[in-house]
C-alpha atoms as a PDB file:
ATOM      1  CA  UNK A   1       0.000   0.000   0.000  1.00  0.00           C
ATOM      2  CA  UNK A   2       1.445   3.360  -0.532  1.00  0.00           C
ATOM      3  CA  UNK A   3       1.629   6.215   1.383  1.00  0.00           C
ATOM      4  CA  UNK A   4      -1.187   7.938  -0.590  1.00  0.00           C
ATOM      5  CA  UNK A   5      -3.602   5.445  -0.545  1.00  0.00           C
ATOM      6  CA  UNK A   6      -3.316   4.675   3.300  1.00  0.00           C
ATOM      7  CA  UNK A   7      -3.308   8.044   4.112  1.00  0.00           C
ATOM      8  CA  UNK A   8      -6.857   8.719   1.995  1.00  0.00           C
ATOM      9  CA  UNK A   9      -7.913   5.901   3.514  1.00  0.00           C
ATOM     10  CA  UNK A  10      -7.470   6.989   6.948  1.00  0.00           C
ATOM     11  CA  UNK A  11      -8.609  10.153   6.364  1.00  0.00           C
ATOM     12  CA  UNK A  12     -11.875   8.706   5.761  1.00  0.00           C
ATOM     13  CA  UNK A  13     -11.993   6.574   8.836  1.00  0.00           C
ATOM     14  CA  UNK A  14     -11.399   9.506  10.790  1.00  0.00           C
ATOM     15  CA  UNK A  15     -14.216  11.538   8.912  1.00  0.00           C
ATOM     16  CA  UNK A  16     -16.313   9.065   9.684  1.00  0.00           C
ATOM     17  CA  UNK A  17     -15.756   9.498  13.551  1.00  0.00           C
ATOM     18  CA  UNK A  18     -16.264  13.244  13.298  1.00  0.00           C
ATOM     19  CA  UNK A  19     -19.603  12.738  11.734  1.00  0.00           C
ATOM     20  CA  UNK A  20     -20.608  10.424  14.023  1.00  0.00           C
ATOM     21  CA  UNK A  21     -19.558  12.747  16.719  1.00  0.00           C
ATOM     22  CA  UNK A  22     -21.234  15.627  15.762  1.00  0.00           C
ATOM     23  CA  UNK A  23     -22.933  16.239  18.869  1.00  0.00           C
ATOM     24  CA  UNK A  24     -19.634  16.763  21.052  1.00  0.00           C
ATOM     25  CA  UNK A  25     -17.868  20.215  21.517  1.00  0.00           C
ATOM     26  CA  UNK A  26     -14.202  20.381  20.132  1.00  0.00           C
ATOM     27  CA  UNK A  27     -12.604  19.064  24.078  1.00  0.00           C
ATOM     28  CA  UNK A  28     -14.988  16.394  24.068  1.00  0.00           C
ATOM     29  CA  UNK A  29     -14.245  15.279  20.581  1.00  0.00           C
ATOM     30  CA  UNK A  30     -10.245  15.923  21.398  1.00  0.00           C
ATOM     31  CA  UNK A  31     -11.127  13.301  24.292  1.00  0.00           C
ATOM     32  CA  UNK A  32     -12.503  10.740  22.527  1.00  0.00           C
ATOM     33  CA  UNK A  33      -9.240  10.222  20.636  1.00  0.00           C
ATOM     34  CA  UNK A  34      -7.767   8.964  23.543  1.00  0.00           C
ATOM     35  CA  UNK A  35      -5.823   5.495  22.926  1.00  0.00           C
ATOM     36  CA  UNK A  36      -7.925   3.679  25.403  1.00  0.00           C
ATOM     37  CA  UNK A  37     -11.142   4.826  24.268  1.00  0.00           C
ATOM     38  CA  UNK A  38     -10.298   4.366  20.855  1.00  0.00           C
ATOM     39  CA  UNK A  39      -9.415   0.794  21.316  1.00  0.00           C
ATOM     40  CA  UNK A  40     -12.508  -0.099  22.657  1.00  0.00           C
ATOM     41  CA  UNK A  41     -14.986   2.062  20.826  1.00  0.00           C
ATOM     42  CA  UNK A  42     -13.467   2.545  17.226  1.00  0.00           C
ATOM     43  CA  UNK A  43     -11.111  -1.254  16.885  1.00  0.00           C
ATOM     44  CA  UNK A  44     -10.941  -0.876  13.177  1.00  0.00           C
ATOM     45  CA  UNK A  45      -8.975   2.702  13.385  1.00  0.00           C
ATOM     46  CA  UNK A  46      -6.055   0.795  14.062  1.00  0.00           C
ATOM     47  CA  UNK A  47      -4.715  -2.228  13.411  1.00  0.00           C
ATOM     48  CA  UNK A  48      -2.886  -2.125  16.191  1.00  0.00           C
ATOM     49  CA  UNK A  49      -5.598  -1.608  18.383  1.00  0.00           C
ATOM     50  CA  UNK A  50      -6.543  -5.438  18.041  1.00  0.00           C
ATOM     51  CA  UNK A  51      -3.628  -6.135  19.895  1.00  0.00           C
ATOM     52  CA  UNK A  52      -4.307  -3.360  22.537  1.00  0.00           C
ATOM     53  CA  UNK A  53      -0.744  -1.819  21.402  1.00  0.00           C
ATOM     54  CA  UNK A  54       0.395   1.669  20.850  1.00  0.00           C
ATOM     55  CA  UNK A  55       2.099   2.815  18.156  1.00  0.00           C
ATOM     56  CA  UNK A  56       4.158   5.410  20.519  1.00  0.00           C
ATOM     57  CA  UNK A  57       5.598   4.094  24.380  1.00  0.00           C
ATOM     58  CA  UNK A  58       3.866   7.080  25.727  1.00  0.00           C
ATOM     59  CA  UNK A  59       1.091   8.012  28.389  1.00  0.00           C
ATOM     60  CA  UNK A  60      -2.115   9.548  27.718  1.00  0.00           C
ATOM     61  CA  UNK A  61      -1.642   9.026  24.051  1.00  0.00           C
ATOM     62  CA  UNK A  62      -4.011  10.728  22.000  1.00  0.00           C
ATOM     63  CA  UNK A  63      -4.678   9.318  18.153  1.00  0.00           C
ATOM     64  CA  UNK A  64      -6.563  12.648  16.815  1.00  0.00           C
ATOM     65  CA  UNK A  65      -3.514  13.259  14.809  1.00  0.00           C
ATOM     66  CA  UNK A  66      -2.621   9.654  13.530  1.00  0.00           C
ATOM     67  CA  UNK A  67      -0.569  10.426  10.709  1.00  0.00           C
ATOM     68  CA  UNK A  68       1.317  13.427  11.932  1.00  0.00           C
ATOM     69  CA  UNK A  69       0.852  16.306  10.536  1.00  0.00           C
ATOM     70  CA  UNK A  70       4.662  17.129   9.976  1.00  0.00           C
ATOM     71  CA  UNK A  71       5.142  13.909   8.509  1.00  0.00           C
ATOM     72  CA  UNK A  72       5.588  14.432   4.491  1.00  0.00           C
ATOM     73  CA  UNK A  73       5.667  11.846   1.985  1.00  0.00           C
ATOM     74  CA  UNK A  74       6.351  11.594  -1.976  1.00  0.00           C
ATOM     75  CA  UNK A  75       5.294   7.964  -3.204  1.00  0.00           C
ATOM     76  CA  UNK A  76       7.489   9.015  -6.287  1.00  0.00           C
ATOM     77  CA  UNK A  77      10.130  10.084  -3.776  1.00  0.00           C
ATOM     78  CA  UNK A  78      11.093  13.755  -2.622  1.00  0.00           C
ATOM     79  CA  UNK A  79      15.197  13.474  -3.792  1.00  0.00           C
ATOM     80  CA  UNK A  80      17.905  10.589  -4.689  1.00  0.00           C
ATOM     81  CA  UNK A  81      20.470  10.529  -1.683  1.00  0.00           C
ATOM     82  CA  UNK A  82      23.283   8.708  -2.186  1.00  0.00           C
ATOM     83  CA  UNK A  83      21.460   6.172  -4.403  1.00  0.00           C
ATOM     84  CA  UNK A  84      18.725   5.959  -2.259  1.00  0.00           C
ATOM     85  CA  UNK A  85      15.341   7.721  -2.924  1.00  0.00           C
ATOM     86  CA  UNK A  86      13.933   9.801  -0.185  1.00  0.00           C
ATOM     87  CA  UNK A  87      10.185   8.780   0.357  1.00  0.00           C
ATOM     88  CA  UNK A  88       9.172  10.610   3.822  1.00  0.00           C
ATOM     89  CA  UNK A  89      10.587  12.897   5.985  1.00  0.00           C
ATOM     90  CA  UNK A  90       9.741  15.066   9.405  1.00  0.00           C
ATOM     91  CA  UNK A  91       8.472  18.676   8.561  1.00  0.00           C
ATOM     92  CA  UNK A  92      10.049  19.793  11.850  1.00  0.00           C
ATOM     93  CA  UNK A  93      12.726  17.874  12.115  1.00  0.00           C
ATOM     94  CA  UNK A  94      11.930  16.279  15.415  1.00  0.00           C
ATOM     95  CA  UNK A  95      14.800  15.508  17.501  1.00  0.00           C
ATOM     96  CA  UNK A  96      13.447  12.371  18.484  1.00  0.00           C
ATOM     97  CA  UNK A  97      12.534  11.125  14.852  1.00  0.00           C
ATOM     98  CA  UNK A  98      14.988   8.771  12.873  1.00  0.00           C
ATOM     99  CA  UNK A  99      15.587   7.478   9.509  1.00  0.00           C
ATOM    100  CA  UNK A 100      14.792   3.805   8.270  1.00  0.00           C
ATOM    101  CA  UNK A 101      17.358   2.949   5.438  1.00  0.00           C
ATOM    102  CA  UNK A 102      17.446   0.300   2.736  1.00  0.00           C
ATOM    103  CA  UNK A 103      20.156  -0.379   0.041  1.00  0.00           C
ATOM    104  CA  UNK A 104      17.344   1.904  -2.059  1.00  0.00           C
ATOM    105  CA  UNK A 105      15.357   3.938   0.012  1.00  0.00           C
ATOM    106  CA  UNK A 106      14.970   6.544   3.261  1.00  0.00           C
ATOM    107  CA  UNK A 107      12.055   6.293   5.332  1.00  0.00           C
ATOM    108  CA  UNK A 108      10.680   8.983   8.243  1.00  0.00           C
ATOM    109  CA  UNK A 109      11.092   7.024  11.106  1.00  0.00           C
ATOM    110  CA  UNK A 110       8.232   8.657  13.575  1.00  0.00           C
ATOM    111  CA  UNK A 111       8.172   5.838  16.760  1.00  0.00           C
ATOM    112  CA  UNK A 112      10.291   7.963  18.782  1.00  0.00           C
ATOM    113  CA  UNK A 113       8.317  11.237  17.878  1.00  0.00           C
ATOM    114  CA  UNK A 114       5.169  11.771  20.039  1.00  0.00           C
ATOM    115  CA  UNK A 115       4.887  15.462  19.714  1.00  0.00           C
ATOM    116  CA  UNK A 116       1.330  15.130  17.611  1.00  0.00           C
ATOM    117  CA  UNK A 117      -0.181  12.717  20.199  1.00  0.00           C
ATOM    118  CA  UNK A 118      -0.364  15.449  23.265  1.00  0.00           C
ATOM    119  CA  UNK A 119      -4.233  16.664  23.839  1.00  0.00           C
ATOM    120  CA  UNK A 120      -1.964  20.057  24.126  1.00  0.00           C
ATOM    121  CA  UNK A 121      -0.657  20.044  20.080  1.00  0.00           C
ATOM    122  CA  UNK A 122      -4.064  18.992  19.060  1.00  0.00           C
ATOM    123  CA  UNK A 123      -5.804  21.917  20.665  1.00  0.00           C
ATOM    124  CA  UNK A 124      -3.419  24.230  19.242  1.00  0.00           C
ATOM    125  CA  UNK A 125      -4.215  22.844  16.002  1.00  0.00           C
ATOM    126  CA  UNK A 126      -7.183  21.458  16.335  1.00  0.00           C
ATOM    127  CA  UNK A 127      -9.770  21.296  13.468  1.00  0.00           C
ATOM    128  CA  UNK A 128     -12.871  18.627  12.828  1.00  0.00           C
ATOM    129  CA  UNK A 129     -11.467  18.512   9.190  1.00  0.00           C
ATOM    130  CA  UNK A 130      -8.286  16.120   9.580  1.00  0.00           C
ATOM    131  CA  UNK A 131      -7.019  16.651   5.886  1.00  0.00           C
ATOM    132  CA  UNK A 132      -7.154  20.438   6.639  1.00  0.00           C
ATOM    133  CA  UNK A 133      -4.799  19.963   9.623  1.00  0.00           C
ATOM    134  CA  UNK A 134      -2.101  17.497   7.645  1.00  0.00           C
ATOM    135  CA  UNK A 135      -1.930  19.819   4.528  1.00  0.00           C
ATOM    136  CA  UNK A 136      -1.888  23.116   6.826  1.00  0.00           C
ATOM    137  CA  UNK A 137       0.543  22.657   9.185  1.00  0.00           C
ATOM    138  CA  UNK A 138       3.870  24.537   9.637  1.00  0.00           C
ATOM    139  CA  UNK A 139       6.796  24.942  11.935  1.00  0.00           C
ATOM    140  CA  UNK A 140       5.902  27.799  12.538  1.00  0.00           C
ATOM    141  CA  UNK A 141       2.666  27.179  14.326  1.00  0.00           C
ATOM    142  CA  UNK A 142       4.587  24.413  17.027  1.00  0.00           C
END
């Protein structure tokens, strides 16, 4: 699957929440997200969510902004870097991110990262419309 189509794809999952959730203010909503919540009320979000497991070793993770909005991604590939072909980076360039390299590619490595998953970030840049949030967000707003 590639990083377009999973990404659509999620988007619409998480549309789908929003709608159903129509009737909760914006902290409410922001709430719901919450990792435990979401594994019992909203199992097919995540896959890993069948095996109660979170993506990020962190407390009171939040999954509003699965898919991090500073993550970018090219499935044609942003640049060749020493023979390898850079497919995703961090927008911010987290401290805590890494790279994942193969003999032909460069891959955002985001396990380390948690900064999107604080109820904190996701009030700052909170909106109901998820692909608004991913396209819109700079550096400059952290």
């Amino acid at each position: 699957m590639s990083y377009s189509s999973w990404f659509q794809s999620h988007g619409e999952k998480h549309k789908k929440i929003i709608k159903k959730l129509s009737n909760l203010n914006d902290q409410e909503l922001i709430e719901y997200f919450r990792f435990e919540n979401m594994v019992q009320n909203e199992p097919d979000f995540c896959p890993l969510y069948a095996k109660n497991k979170k993506c990020h070793d962190m407390e009171n993770l939040n999954c509003y902004l699965c898919a991090c909005p500073n993550f970018r991604f090219d499935d044609n590939g942003f640049e060749k870097i020493e023979n390898r072909t850079l497919f995703s980076k961090c927008n911010i360039n987290s401290k805590d991110g890494d790279q994942f390299k193969t003999d032909s590619a460069i891959h955002q490595n985001c396990t380390g990262c948690t900064v999107p998953h604080h109820e904190s970030y996701i009030q700052k840049n909170f909106s109901r419309d998820w692909f608004e949030i991913m396209k819109n967000v700079k550096p400059s707003t952290l």
